[in-house]
Protein backbone atom coordinates (compact mmCIF):
# COMPACT_ATOMS: atom_id res chain seq x y z
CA UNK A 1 84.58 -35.07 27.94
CA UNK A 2 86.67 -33.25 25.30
CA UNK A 3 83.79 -30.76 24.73
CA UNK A 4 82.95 -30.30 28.40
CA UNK A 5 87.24 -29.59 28.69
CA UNK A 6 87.24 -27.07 25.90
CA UNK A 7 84.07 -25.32 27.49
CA UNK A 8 86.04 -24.77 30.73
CA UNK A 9 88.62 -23.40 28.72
CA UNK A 10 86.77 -21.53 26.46
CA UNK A 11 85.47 -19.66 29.28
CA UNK A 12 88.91 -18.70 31.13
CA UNK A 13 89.67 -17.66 28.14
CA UNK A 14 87.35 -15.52 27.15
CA UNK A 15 86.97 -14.09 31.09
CA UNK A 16 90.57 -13.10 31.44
CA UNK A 17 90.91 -11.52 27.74
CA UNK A 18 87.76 -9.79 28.36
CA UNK A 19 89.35 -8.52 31.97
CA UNK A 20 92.59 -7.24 30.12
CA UNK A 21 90.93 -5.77 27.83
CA UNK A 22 92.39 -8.19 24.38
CA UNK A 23 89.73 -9.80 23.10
CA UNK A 24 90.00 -8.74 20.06
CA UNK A 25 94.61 -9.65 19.95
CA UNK A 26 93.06 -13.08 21.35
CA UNK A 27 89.95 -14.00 18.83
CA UNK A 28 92.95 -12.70 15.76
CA UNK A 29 95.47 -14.37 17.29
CA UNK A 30 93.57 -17.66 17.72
CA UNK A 31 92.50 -17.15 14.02
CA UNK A 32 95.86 -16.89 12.36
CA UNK A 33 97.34 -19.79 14.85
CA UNK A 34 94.09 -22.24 13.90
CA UNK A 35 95.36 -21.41 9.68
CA UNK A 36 98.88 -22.64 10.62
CA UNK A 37 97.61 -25.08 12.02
CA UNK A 38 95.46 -26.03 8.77
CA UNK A 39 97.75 -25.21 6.68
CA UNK A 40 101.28 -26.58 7.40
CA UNK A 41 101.84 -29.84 8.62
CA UNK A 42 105.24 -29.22 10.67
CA UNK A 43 103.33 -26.48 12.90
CA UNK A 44 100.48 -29.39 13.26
CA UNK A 45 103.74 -31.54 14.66
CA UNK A 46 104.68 -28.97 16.75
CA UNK A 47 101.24 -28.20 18.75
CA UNK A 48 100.96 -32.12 19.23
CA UNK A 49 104.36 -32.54 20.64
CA UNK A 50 104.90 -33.92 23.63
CA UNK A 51 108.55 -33.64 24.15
CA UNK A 52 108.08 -29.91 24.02
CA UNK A 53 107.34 -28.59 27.36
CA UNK A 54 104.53 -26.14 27.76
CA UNK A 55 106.65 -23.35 28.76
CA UNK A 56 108.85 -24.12 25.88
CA UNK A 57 105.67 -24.36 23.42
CA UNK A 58 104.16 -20.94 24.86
CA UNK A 59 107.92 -19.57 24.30
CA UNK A 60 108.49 -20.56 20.39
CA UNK A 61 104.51 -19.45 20.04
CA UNK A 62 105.13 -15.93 21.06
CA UNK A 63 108.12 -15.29 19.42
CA UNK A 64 107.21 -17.20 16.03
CA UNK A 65 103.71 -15.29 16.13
CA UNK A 66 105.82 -12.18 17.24
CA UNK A 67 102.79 -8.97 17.24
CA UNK A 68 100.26 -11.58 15.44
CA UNK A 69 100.20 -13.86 18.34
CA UNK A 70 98.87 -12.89 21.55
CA UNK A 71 101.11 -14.58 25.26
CA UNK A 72 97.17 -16.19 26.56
CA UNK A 73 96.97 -17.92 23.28
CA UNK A 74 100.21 -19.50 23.52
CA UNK A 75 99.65 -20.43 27.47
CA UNK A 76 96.40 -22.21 26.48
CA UNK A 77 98.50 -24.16 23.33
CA UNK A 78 100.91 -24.99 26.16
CA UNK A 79 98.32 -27.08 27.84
CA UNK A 80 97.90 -28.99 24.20
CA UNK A 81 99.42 -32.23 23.02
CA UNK A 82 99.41 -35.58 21.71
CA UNK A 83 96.54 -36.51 19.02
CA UNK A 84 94.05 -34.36 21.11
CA UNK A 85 95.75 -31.16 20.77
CA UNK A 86 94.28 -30.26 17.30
CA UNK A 87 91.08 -30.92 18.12
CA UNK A 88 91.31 -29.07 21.34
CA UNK A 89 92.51 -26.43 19.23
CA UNK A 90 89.68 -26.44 16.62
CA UNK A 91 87.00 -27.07 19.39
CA UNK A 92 88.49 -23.82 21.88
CA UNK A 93 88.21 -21.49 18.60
CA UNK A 94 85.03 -22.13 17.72
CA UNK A 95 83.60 -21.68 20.71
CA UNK A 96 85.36 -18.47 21.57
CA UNK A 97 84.68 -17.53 17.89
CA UNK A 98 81.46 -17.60 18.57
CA UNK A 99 81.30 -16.16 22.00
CA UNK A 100 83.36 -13.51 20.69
CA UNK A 101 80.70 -12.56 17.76
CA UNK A 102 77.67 -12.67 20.05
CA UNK A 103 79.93 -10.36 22.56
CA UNK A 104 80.35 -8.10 19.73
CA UNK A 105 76.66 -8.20 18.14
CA UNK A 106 78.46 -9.79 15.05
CA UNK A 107 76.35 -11.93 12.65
CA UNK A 108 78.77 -14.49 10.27
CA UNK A 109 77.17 -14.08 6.71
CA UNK A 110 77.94 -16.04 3.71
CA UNK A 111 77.27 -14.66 0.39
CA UNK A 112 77.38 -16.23 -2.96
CA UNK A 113 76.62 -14.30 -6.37
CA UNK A 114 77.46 -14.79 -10.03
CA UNK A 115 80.16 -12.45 -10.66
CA UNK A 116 82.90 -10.13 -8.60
CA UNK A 117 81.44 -7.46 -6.61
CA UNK A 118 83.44 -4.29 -6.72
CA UNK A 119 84.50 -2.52 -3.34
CA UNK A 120 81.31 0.03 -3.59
CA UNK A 121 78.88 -2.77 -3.95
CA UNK A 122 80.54 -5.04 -1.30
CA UNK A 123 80.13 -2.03 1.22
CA UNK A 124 76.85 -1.09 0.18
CA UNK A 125 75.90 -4.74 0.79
CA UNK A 126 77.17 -5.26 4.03
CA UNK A 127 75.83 -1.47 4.85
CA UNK A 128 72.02 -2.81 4.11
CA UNK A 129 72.55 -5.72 6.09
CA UNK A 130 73.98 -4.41 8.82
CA UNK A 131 70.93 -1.97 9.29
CA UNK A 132 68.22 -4.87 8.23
CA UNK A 133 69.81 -6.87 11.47
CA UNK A 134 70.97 -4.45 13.52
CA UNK A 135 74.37 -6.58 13.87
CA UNK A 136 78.01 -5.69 12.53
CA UNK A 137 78.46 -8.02 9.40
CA UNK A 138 81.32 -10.41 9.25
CA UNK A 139 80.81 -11.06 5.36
CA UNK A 140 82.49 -13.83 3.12
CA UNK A 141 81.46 -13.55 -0.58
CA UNK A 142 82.45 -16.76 -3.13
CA UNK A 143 81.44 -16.63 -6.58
CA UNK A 144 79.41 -19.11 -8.35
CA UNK A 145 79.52 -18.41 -12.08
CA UNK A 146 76.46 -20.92 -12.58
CA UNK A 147 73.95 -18.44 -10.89
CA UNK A 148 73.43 -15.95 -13.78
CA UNK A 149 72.46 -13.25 -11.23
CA UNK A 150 70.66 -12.26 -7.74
CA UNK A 151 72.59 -13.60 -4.53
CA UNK A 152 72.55 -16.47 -2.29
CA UNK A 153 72.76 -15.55 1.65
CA UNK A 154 73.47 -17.67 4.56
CA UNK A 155 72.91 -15.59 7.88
CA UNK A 156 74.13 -18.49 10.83
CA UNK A 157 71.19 -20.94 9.90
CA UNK A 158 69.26 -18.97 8.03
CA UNK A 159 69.37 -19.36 4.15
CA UNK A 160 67.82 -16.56 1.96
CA UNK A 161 67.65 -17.39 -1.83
CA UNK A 162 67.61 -14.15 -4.15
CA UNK A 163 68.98 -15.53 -7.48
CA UNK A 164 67.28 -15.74 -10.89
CA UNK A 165 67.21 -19.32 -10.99
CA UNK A 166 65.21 -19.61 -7.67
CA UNK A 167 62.92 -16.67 -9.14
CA UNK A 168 62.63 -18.79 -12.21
CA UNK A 169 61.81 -21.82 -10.11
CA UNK A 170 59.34 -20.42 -7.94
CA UNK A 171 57.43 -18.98 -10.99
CA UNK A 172 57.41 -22.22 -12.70
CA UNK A 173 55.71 -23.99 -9.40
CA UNK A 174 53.04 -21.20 -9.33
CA UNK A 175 52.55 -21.47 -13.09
CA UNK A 176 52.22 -24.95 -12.79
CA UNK A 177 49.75 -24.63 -10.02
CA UNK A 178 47.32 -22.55 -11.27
């Protein structure tokens, strides 16, 4: 039921930013309110409150989010509350998240490699994606010291292995093969 609920939702949503033309104030707006939301536990209170009234709640949202927050974000919040509301929350992002990137032709890619990458490499990374999948990147890069070199990519399901330890790996299975 909850899912079905935050489809319906998820769609108005999406229909009416996409109408007035803020999709992009709503999928930022919904980011930055869902790391509040992770991140501090009186805000947490706040969205599950049920002495607040929605109007109130859509009130304190748009002037505590002031230009980060976006007035349909804090109408749909308004609608939230008891021990529901956070997952309503979490469940109404992600599906608008990813409505939003397939609206946009973005892929999500994870990257890990063994050291930093400077600005000029991070670019020229995301450049050579972007062109191998005809898709805007949304890239997150984490380092894993432990990899000695090459990168690890996760494109939405897809994993692609490119480090010296798989290289190493796979030539040890076809050496011991043979």
């Amino acid at each position: 039921m909850r899912k079905h609920t935050a489809k319906h939702l998820t769609e108005a949503l999406y229909t009416v930013s996409e109408s007035n033309n803020v999709l992009d104030a709503v999928y930022n707006a919904l980011t930055i309110l869902n790391e509040l939301v992770r991140t501090d536990s009186q805000f947490r209170t706040f969205i599950q409150s049920k002495r607040i009234t929605g109007e109130d709640k859509t009130k304190i949202l748009n002037t505590v989010l002031g230009e980060f927050g976006q007035p349909l974000v804090g109408e749909l919040v308004s609608h939230f509350e008891g021990s529901q509301a956070l997952h309503q929350l979490q469940d109404v992002t992600n599906l608008f998240n990813h409505r939003y990137k397939v609206g946009k032709n973005i892929v999500s890619v994870e990257g890990t490699v063994a050291s930093e990458l400077d600005e000029s490499e991070i670019v020229s990374l995301k450049s050579s994606l972007s062109s191998a999948l005809d898709k805007t990147i949304d890239l997150s890069l984490k380092v894993d010291e432990s990899l000695v070199g090459g990168i690890r990519l996760r494109i939405e399901n897809t994993f692609l292995d490119a480090t010296v330890q798989n290289q190493l790996y796979t030539l040890k299975q076809e050496l011991l093969q043979s």
